[in-house]
N, C-alpha and C. Protein backbone atom coordinates (compact mmCIF):
# COMPACT_ATOMS: atom_id res chain seq x y z
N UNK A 1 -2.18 18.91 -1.04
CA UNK A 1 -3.41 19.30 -0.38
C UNK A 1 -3.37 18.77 1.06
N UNK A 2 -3.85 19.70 1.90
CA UNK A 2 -3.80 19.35 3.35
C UNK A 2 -5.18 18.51 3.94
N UNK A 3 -4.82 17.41 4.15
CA UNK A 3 -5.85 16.96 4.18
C UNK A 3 -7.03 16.72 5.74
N UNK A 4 -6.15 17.66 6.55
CA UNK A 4 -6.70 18.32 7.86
C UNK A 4 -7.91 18.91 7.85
N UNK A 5 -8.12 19.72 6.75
CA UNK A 5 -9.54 20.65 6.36
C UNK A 5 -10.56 19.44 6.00
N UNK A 6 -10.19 17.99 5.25
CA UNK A 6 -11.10 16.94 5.41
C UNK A 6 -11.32 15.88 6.64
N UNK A 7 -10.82 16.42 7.45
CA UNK A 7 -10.71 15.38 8.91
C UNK A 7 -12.19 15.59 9.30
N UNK A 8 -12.96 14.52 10.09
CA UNK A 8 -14.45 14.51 10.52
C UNK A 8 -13.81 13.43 11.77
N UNK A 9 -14.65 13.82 12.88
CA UNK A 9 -14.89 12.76 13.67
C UNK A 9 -15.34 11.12 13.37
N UNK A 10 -14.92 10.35 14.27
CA UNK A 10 -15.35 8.86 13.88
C UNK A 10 -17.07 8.80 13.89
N UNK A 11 -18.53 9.05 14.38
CA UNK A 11 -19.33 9.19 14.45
C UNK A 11 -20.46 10.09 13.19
N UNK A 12 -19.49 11.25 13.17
CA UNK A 12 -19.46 12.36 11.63
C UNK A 12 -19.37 11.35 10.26
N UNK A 13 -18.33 10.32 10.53
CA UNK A 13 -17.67 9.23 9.21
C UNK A 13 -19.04 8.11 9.51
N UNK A 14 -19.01 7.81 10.11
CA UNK A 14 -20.00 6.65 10.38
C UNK A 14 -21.41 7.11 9.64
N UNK A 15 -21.77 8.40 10.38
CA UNK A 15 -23.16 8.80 9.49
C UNK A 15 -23.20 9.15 8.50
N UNK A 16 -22.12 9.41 7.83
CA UNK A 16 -22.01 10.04 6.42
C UNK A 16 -22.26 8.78 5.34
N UNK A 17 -21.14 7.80 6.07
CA UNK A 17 -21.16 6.32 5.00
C UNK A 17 -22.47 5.63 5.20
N UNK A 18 -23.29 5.54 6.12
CA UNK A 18 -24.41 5.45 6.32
C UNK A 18 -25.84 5.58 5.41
N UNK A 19 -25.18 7.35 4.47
CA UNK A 19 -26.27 8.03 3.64
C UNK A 19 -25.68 7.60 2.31
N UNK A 20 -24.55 6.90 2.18
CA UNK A 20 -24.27 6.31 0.59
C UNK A 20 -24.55 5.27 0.39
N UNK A 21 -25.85 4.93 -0.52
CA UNK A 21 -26.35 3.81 -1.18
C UNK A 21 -25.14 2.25 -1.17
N UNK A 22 -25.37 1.69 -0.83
CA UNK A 22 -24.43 0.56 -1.14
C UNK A 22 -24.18 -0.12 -2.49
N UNK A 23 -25.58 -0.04 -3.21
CA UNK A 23 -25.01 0.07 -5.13
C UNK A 23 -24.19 1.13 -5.66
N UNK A 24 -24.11 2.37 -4.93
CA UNK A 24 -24.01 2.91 -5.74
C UNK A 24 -22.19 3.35 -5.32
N UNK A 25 -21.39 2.53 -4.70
CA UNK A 25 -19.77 2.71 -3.87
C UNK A 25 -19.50 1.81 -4.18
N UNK A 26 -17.72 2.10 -4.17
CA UNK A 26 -16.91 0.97 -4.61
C UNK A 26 -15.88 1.40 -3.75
N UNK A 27 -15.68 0.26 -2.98
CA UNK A 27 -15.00 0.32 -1.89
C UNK A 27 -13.61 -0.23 -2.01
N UNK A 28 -12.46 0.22 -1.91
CA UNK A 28 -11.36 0.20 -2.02
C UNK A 28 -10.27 0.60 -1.08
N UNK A 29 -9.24 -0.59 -0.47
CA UNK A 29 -7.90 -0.48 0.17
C UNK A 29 -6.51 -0.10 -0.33
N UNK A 30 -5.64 0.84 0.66
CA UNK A 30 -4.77 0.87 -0.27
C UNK A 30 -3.62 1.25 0.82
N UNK A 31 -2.69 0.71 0.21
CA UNK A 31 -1.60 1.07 1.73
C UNK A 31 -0.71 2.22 1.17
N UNK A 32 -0.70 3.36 2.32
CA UNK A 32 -0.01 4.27 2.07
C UNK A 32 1.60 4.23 2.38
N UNK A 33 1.59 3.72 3.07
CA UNK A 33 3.10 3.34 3.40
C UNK A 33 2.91 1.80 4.43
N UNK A 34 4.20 1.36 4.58
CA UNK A 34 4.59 -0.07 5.33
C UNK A 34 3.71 -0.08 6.77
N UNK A 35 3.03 1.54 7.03
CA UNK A 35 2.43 1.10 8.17
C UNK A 35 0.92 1.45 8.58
N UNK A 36 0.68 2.07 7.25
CA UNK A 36 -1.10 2.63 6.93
C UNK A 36 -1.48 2.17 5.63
N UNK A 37 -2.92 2.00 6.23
CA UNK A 37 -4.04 1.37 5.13
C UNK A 37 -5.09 2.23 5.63
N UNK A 38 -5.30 3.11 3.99
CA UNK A 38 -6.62 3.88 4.04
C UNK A 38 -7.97 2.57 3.11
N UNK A 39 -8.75 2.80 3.78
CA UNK A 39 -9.40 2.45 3.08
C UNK A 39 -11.07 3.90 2.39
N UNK A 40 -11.24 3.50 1.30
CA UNK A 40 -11.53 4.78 0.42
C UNK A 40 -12.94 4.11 -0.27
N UNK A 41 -13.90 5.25 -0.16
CA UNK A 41 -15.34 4.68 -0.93
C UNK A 41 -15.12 5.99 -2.07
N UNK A 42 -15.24 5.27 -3.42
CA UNK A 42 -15.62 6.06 -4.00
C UNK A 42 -17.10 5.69 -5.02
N UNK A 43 -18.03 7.20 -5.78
CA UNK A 43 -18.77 6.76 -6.22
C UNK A 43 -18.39 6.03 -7.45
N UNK A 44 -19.42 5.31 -7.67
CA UNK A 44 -19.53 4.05 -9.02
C UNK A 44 -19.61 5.41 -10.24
N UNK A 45 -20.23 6.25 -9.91
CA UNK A 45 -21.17 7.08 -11.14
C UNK A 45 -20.13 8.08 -11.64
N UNK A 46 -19.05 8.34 -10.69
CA UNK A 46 -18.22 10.01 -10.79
C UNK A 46 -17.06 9.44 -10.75
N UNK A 47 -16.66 8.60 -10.22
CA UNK A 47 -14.88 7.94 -9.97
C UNK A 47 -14.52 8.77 -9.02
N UNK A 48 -15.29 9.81 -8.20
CA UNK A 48 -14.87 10.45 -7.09
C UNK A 48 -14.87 9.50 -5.79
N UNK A 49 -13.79 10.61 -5.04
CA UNK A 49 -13.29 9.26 -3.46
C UNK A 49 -14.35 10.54 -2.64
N UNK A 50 -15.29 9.93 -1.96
CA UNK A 50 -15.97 10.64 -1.28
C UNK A 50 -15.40 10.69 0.06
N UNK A 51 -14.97 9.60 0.48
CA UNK A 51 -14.25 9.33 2.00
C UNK A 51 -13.02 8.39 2.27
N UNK A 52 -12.13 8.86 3.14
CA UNK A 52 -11.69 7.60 3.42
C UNK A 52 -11.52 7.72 4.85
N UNK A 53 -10.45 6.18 5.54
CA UNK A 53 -10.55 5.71 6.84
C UNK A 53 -8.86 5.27 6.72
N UNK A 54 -8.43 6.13 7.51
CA UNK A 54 -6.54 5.47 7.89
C UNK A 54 -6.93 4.96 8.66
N UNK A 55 -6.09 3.82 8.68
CA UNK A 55 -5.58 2.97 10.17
C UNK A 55 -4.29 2.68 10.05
N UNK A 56 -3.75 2.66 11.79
CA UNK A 56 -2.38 1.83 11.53
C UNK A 56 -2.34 0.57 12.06
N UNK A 57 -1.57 -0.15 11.31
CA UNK A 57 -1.16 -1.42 11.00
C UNK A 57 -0.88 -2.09 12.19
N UNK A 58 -0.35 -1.48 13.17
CA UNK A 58 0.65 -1.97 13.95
C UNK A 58 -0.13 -1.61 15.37
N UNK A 59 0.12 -2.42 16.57
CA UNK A 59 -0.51 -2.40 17.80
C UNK A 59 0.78 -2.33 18.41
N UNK A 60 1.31 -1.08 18.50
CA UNK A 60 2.53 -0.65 19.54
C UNK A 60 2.81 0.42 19.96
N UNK A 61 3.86 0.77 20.61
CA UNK A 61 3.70 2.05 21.17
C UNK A 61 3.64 3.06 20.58
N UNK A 62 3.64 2.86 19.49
CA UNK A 62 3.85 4.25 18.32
C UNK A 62 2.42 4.54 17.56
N UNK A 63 1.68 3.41 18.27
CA UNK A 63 0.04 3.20 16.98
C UNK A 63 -0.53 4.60 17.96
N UNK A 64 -1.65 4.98 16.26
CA UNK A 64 -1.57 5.86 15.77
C UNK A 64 -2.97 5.53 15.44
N UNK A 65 -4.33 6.45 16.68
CA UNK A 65 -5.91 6.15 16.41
C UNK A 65 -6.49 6.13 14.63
N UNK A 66 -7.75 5.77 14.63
CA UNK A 66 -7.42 6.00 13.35
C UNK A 66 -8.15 7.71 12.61
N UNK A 67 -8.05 7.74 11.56
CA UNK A 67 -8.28 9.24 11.51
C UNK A 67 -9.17 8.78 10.16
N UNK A 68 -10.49 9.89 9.97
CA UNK A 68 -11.33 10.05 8.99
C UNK A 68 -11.45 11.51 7.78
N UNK A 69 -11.93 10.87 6.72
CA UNK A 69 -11.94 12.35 6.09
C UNK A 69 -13.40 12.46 5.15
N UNK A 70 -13.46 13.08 4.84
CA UNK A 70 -15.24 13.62 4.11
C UNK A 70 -14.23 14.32 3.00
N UNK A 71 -14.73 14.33 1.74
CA UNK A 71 -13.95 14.81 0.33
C UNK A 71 -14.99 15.22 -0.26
N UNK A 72 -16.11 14.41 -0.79
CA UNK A 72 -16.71 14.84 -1.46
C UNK A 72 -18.32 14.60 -1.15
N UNK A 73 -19.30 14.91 -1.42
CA UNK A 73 -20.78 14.84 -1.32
C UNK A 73 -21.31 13.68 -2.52
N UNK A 74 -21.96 12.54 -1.99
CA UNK A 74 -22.60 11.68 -3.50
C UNK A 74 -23.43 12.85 -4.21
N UNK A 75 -23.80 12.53 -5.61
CA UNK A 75 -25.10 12.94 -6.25
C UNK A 75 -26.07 12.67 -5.30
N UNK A 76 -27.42 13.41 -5.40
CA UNK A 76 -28.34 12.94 -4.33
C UNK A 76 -29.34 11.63 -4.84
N UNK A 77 -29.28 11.54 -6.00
CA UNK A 77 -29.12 9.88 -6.34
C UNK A 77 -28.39 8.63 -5.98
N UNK A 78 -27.32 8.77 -5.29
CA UNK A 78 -26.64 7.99 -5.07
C UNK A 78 -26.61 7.82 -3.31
N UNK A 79 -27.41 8.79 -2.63
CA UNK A 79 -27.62 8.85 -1.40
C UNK A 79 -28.87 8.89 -0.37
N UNK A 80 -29.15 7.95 0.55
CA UNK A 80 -30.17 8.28 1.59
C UNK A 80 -30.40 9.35 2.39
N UNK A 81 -31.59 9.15 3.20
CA UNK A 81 -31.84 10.17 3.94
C UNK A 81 -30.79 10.16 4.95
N UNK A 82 -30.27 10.95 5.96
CA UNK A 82 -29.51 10.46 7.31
C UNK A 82 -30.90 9.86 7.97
N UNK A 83 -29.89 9.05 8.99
CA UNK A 83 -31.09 8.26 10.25
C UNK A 83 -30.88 9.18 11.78
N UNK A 84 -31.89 9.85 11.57
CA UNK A 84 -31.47 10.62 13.12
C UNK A 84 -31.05 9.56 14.27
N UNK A 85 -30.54 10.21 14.97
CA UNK A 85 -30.05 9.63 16.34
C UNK A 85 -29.71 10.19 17.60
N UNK A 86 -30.11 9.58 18.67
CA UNK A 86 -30.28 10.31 20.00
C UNK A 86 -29.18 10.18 20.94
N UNK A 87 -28.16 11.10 21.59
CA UNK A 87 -27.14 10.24 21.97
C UNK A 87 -27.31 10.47 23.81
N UNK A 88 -27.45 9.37 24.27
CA UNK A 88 -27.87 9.98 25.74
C UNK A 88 -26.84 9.79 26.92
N UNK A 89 -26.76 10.93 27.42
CA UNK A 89 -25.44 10.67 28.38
C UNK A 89 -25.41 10.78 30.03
N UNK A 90 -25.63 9.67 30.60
CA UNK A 90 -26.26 8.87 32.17
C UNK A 90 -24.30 9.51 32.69
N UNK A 91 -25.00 10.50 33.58
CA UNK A 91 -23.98 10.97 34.89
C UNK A 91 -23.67 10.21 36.18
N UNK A 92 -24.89 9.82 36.59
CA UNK A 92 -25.09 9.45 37.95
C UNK A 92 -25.65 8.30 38.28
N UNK A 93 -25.93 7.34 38.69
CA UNK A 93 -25.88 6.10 39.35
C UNK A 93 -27.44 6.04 39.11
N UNK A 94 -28.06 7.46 39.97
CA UNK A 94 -29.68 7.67 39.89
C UNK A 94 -30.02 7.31 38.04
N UNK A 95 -29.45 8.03 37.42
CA UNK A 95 -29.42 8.15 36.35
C UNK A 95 -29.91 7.00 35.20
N UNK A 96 -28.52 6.43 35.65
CA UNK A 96 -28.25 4.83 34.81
C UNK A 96 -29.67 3.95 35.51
N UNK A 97 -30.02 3.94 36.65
CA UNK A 97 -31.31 3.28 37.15
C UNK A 97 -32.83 4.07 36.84
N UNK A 98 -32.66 4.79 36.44
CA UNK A 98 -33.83 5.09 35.67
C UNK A 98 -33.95 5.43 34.34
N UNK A 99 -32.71 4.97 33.42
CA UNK A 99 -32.95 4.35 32.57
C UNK A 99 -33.15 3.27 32.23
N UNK A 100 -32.53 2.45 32.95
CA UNK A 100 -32.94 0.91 32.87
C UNK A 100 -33.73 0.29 33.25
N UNK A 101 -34.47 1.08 34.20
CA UNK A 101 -36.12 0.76 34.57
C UNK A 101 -36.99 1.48 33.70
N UNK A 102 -36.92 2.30 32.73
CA UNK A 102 -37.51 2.87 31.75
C UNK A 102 -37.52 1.71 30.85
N UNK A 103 -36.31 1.16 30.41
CA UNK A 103 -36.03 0.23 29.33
C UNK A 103 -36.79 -0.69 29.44
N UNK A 104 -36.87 -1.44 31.27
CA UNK A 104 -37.31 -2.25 31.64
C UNK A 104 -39.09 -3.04 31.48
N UNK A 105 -39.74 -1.29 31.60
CA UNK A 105 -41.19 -0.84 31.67
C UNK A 105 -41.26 -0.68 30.25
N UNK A 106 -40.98 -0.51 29.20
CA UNK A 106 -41.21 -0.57 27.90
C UNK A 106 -41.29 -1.81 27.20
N UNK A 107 -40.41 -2.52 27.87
CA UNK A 107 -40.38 -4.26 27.30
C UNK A 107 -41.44 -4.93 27.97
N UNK A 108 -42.03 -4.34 29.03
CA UNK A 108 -43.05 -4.95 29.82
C UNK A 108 -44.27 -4.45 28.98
N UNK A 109 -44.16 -3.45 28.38
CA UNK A 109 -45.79 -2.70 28.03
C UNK A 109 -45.76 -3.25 26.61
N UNK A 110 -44.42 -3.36 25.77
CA UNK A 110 -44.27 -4.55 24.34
C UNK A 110 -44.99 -6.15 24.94
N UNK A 111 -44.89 -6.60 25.56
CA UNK A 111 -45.13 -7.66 26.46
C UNK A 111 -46.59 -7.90 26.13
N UNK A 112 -47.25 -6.92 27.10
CA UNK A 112 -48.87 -6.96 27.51
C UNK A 112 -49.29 -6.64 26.08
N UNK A 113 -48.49 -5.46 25.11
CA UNK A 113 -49.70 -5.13 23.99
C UNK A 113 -49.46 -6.41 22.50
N UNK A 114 -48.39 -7.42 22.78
CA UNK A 114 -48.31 -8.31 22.06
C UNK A 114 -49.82 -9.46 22.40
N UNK A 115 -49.33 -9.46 23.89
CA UNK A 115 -50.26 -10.80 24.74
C UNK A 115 -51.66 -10.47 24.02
N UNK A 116 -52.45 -9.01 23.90
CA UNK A 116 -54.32 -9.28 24.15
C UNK A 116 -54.14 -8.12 23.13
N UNK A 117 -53.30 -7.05 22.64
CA UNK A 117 -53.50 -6.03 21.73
C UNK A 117 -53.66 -4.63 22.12
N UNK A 118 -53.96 -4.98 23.97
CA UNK A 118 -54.19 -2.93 24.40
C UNK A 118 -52.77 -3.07 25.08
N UNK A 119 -52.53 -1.63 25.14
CA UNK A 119 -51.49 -1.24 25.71
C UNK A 119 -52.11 -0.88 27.42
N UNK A 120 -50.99 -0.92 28.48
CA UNK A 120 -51.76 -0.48 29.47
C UNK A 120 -51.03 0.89 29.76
């Protein structure tokens, strides 16, 4: 089986393992050869490998990012909601400074509505 058709991005893998209960996985390493280690969640309930995570071993010129795969779906018993998430992407200099004066003015208005209870 080619296991290309299960490849997901690192972010795709992240949110997925995210929505599997932590009772309900059993998390398991396993070296595929002298220079990869997948590591593999499968469910407790099915003995199915829902995901795994290659890495290589080695920090040299030959290493090799690591690569993800999605196999199977938990029962929806065995899984959370996803956690939405916003991903925001600052171009310009203007940019990055008015986000961080946004950030800035929010910790200030947490501030005042801790101090007396109104927001201003």
């Amino acid at each position: 089986m080619s296991e290309d058709i299960y490849e997901v991005s690192r972010a795709e893998y992240k949110s997925f393992v995210e929505t599997i209960k932590l009772e309900t996985r059993d998390v398991r390493e396993e070296f595929i050869d002298s220079r990869h280690k997948a590591t593999k969640i499968f469910s407790k309930k099915t003995g199915k490998c829902l995901t795994s995570r290659v890495t290589d071993l080695y920090e040299d010129d030959a290493h090799e990012p690591e690569r993800y795969y999605i196999f199977e779906m938990p029962d929806n018993d065995e899984r959370l909601a996803p956690i939405p998430k916003v991903k925001v992407t600052l171009e310009t200099k203007e940019q990055v400074q008015a986000f961080l004066n946004g950030i800035k003015r929010m910790r200030e208005m947490e501030k005042e509505k801790n101090n007396d209870g109104t927001i201003y």
